[in-house]
N, C-alpha and C. Protein backbone atom coordinates (compact mmCIF):
# COMPACT_ATOMS: atom_id res chain seq x y z
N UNK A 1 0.86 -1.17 0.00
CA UNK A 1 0.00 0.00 0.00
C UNK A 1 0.90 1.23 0.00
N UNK A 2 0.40 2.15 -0.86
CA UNK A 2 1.45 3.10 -1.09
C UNK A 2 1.28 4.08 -0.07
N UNK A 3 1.81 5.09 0.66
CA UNK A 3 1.85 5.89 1.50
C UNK A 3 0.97 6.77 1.74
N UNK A 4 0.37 7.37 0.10
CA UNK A 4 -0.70 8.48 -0.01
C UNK A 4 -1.80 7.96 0.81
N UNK A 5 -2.05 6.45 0.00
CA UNK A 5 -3.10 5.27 0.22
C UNK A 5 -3.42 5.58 1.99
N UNK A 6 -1.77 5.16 2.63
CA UNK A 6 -2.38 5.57 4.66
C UNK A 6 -2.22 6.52 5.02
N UNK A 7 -1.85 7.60 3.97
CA UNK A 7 -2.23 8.78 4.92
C UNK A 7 -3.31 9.03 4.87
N UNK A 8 -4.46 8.77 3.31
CA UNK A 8 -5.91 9.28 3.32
C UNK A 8 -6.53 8.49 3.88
N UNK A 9 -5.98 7.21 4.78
CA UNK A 9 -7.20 6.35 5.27
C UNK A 9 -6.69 6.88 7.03
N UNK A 10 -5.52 7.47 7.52
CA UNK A 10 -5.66 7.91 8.81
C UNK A 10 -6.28 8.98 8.70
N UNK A 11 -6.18 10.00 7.59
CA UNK A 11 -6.47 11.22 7.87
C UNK A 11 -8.17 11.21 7.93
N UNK A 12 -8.83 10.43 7.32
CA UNK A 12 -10.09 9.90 7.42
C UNK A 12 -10.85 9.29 8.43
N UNK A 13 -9.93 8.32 9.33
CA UNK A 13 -10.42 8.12 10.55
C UNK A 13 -10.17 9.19 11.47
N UNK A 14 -9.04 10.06 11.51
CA UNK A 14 -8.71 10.78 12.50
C UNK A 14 -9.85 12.10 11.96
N UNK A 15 -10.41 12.09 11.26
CA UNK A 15 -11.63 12.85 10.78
C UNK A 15 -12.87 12.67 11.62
N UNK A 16 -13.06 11.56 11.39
CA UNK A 16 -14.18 10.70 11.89
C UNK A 16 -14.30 10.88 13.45
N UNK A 17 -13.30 10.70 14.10
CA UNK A 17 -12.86 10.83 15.48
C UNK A 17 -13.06 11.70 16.12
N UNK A 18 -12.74 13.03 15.39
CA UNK A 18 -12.63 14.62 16.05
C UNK A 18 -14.22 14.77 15.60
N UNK A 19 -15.27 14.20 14.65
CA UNK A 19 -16.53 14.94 14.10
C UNK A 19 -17.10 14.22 15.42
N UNK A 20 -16.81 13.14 15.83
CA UNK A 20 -17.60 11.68 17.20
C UNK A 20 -17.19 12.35 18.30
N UNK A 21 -16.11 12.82 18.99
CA UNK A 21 -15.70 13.67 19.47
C UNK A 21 -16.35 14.87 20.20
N UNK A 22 -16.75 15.61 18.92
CA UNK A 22 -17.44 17.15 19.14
C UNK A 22 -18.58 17.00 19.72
N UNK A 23 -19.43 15.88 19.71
CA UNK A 23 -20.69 15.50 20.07
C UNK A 23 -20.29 15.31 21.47
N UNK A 24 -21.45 15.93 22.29
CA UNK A 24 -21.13 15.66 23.86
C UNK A 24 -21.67 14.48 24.46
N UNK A 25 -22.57 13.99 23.60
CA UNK A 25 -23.23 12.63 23.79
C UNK A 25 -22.38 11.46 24.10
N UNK A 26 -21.67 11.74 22.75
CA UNK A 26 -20.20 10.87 22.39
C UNK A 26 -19.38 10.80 24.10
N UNK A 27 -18.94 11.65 24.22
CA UNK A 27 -18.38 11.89 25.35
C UNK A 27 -18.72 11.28 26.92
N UNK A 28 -19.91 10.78 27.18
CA UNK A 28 -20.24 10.69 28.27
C UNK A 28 -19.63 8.89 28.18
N UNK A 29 -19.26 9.26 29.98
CA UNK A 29 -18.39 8.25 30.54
C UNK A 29 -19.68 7.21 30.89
N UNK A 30 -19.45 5.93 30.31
CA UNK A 30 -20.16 5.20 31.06
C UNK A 30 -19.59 3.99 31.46
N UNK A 31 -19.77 2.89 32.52
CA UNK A 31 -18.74 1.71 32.94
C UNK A 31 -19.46 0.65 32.60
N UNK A 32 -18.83 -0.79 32.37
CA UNK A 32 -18.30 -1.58 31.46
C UNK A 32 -20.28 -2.00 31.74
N UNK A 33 -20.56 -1.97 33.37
CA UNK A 33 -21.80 -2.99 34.00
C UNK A 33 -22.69 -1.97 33.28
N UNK A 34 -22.59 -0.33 33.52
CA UNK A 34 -24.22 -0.04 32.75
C UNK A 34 -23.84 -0.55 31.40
N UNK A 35 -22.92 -0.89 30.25
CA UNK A 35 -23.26 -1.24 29.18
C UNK A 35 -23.25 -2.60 29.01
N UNK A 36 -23.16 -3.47 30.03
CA UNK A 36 -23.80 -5.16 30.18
C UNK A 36 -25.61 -4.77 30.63
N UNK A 37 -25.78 -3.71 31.15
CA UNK A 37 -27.23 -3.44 31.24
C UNK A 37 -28.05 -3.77 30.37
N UNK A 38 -29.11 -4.57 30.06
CA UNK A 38 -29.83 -4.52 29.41
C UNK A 38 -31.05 -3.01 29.17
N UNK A 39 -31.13 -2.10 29.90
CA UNK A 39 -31.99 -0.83 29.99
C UNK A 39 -30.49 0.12 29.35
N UNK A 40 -29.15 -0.38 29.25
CA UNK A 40 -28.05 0.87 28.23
C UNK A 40 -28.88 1.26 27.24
N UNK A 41 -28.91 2.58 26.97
CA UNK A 41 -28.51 2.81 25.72
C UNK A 41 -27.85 4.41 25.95
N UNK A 42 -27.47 4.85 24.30
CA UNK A 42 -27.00 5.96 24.43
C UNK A 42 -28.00 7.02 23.86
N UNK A 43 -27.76 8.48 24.56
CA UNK A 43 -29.17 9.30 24.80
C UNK A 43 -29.28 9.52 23.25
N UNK A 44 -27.86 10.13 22.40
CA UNK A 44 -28.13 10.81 21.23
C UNK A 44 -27.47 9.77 20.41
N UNK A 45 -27.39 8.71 19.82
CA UNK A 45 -26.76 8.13 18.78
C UNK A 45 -26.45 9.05 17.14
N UNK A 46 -25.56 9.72 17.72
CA UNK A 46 -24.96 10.70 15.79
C UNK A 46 -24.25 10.35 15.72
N UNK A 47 -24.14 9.86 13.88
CA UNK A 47 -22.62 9.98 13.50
C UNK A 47 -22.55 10.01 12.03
N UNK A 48 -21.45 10.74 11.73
CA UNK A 48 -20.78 10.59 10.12
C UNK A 48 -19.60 9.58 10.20
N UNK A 49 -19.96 8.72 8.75
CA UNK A 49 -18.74 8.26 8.44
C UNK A 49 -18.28 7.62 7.18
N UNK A 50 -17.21 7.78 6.69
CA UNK A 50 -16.68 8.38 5.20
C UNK A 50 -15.48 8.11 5.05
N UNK A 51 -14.88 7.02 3.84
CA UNK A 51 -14.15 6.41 3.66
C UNK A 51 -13.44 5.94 2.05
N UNK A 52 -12.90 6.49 1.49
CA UNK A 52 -12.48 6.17 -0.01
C UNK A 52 -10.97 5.99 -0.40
N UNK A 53 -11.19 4.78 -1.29
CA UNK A 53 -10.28 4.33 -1.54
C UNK A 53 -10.06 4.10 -3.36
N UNK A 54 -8.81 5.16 -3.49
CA UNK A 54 -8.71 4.89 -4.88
C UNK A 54 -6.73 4.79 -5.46
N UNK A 55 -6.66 3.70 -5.79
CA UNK A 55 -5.61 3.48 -6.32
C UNK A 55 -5.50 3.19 -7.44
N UNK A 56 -4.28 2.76 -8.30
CA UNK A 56 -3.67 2.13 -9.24
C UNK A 56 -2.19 1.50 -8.98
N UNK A 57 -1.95 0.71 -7.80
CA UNK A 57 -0.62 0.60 -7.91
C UNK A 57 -0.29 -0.69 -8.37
N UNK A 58 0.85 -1.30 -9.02
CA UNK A 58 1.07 -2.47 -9.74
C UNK A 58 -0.52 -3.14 -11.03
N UNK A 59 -0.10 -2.07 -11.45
CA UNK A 59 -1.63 -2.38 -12.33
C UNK A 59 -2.75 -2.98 -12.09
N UNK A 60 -2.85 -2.76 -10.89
CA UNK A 60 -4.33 -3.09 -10.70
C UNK A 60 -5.02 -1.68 -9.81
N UNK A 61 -6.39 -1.75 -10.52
CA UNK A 61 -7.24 -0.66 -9.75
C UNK A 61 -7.99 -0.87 -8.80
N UNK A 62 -7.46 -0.10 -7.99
CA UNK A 62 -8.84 -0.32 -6.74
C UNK A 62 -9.50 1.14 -6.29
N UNK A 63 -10.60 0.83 -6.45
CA UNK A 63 -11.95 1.73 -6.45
C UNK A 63 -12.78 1.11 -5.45
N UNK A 64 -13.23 1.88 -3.74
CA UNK A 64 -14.20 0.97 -3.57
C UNK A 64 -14.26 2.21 -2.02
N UNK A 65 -15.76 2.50 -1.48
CA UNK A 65 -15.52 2.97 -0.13
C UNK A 65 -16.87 2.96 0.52
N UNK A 66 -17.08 3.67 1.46
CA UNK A 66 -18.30 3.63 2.14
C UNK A 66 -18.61 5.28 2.97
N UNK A 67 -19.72 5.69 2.47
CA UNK A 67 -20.50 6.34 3.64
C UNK A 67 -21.62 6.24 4.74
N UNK A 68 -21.42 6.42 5.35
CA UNK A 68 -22.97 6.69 6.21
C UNK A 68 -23.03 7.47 7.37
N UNK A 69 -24.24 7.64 7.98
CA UNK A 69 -24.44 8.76 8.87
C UNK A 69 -25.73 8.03 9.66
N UNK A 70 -26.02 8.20 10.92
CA UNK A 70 -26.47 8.11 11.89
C UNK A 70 -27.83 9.27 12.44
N UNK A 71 -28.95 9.28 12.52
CA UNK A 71 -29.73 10.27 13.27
C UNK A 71 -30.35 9.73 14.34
N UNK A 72 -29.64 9.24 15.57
CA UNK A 72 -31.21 8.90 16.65
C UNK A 72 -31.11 7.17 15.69
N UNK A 73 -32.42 6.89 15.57
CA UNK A 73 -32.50 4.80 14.63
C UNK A 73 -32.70 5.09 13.36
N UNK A 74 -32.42 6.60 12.73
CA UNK A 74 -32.34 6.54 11.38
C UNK A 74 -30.72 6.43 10.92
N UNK A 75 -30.58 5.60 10.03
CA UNK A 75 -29.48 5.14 9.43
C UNK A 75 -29.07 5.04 7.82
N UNK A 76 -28.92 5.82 7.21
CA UNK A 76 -28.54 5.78 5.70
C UNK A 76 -27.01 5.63 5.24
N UNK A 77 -26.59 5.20 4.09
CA UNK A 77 -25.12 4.90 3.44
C UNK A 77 -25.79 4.64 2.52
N UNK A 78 -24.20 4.53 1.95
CA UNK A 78 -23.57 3.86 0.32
C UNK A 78 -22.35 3.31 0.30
N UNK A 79 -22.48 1.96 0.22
CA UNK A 79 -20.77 1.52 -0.33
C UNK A 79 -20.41 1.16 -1.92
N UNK A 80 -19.62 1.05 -2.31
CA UNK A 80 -19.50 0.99 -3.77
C UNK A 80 -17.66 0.14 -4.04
N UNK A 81 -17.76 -0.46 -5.17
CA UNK A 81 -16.81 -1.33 -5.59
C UNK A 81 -16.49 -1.22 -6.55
N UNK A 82 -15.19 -1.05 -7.46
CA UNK A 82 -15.16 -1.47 -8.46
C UNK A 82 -14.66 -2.31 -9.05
N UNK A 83 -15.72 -3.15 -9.98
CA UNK A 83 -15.94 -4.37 -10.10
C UNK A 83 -15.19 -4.98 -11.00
N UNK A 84 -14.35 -6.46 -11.43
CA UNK A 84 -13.30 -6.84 -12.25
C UNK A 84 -13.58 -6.20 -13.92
N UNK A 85 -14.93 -6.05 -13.84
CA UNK A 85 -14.89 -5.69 -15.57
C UNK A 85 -15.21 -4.13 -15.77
N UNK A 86 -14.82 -3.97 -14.76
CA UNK A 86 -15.32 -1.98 -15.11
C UNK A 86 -16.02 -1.25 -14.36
N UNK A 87 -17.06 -2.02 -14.10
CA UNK A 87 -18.22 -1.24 -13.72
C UNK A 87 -18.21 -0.95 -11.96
N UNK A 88 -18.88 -0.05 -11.79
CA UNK A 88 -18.78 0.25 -10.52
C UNK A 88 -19.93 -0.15 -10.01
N UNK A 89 -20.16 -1.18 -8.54
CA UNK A 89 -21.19 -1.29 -8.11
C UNK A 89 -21.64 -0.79 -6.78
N UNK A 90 -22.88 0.48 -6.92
CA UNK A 90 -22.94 0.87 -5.32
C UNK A 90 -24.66 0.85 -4.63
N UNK A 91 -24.53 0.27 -3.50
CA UNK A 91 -25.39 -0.16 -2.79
C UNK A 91 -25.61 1.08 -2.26
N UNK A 92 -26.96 1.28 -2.24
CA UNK A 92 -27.86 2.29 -1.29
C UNK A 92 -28.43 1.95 -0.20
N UNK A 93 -28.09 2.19 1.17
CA UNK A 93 -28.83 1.58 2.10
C UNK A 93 -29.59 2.36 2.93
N UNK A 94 -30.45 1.95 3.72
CA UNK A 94 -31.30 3.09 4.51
C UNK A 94 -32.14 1.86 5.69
N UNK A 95 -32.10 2.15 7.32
CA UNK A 95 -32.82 1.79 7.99
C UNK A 95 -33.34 2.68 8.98
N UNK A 96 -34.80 2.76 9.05
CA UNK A 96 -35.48 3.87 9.81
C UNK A 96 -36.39 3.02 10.72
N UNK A 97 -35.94 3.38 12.13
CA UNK A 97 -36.11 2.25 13.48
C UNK A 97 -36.48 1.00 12.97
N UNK A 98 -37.11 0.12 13.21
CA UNK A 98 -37.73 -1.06 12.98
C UNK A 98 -38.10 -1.59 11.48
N UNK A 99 -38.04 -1.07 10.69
CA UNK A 99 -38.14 -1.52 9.09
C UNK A 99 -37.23 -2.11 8.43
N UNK A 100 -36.42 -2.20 8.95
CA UNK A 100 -35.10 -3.63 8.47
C UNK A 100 -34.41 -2.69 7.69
N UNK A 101 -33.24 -3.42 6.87
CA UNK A 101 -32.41 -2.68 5.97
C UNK A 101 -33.12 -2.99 5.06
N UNK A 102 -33.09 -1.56 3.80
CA UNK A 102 -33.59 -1.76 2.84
C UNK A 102 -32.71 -0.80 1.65
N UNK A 103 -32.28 -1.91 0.66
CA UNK A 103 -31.48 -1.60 0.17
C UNK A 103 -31.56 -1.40 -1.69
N UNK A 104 -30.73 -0.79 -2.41
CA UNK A 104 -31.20 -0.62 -3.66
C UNK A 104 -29.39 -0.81 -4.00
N UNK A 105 -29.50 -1.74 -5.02
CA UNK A 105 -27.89 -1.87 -6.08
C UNK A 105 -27.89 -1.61 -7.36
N UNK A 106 -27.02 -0.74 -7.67
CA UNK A 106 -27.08 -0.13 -9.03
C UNK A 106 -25.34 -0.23 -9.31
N UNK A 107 -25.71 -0.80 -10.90
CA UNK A 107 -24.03 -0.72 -11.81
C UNK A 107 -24.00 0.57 -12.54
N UNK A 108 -22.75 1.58 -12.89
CA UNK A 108 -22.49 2.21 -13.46
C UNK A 108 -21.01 1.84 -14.27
């Protein structure tokens, strides 16, 4: 993996970190027994998160990453691949509390 390759995948988590971070929700201390609790949860569940990966090194391409974001039990993304013959394939996903994942795949 070439160097650019880990710096954009630390600089991406260390992204991720400081946005999880800023949230004060994020922040609150809780110990190991309230989260063996069955009544845990956390008050505000937010989050972004965002991830891409694009190379060419030793002739081969790699194309492939993921987003998503968090509101409270709403949950939306996209991950995407690119696929041995060209095409790029990216999944749409979306779960809003109790309605399961529901998802849509499209080639470009």
């Amino acid at each position: 993996m070439n160097h650019m390759i880990k710096i954009s995948v630390w600089a991406a988590l260390a992204l991720a970190l400081l946005q999880c971070c800023q949230s004060r929700s994020f922040i609150q201390q809780h110990s190991v027994a309230e989260q063996d609790s069955p009544n845990f949860h956390y008050d505000n569940p937010l989050y972004l998160f965002d991830y891409r990966i694009y190379a060419n090194e030793n002739s081969e391409a790699q194309h492939f990453g993921q987003t998503e974001e968090r509101d409270h039990g709403n949950v939306k993304g996209q991950y995407y691949v690119l696929l041995p013959d060209g095409r790029v394939q990216t999944t749409k996903y979306s779960v809003s509390g109790d309605s399961g994942y529901v998802a849509e795949v499209t080639y470009d």
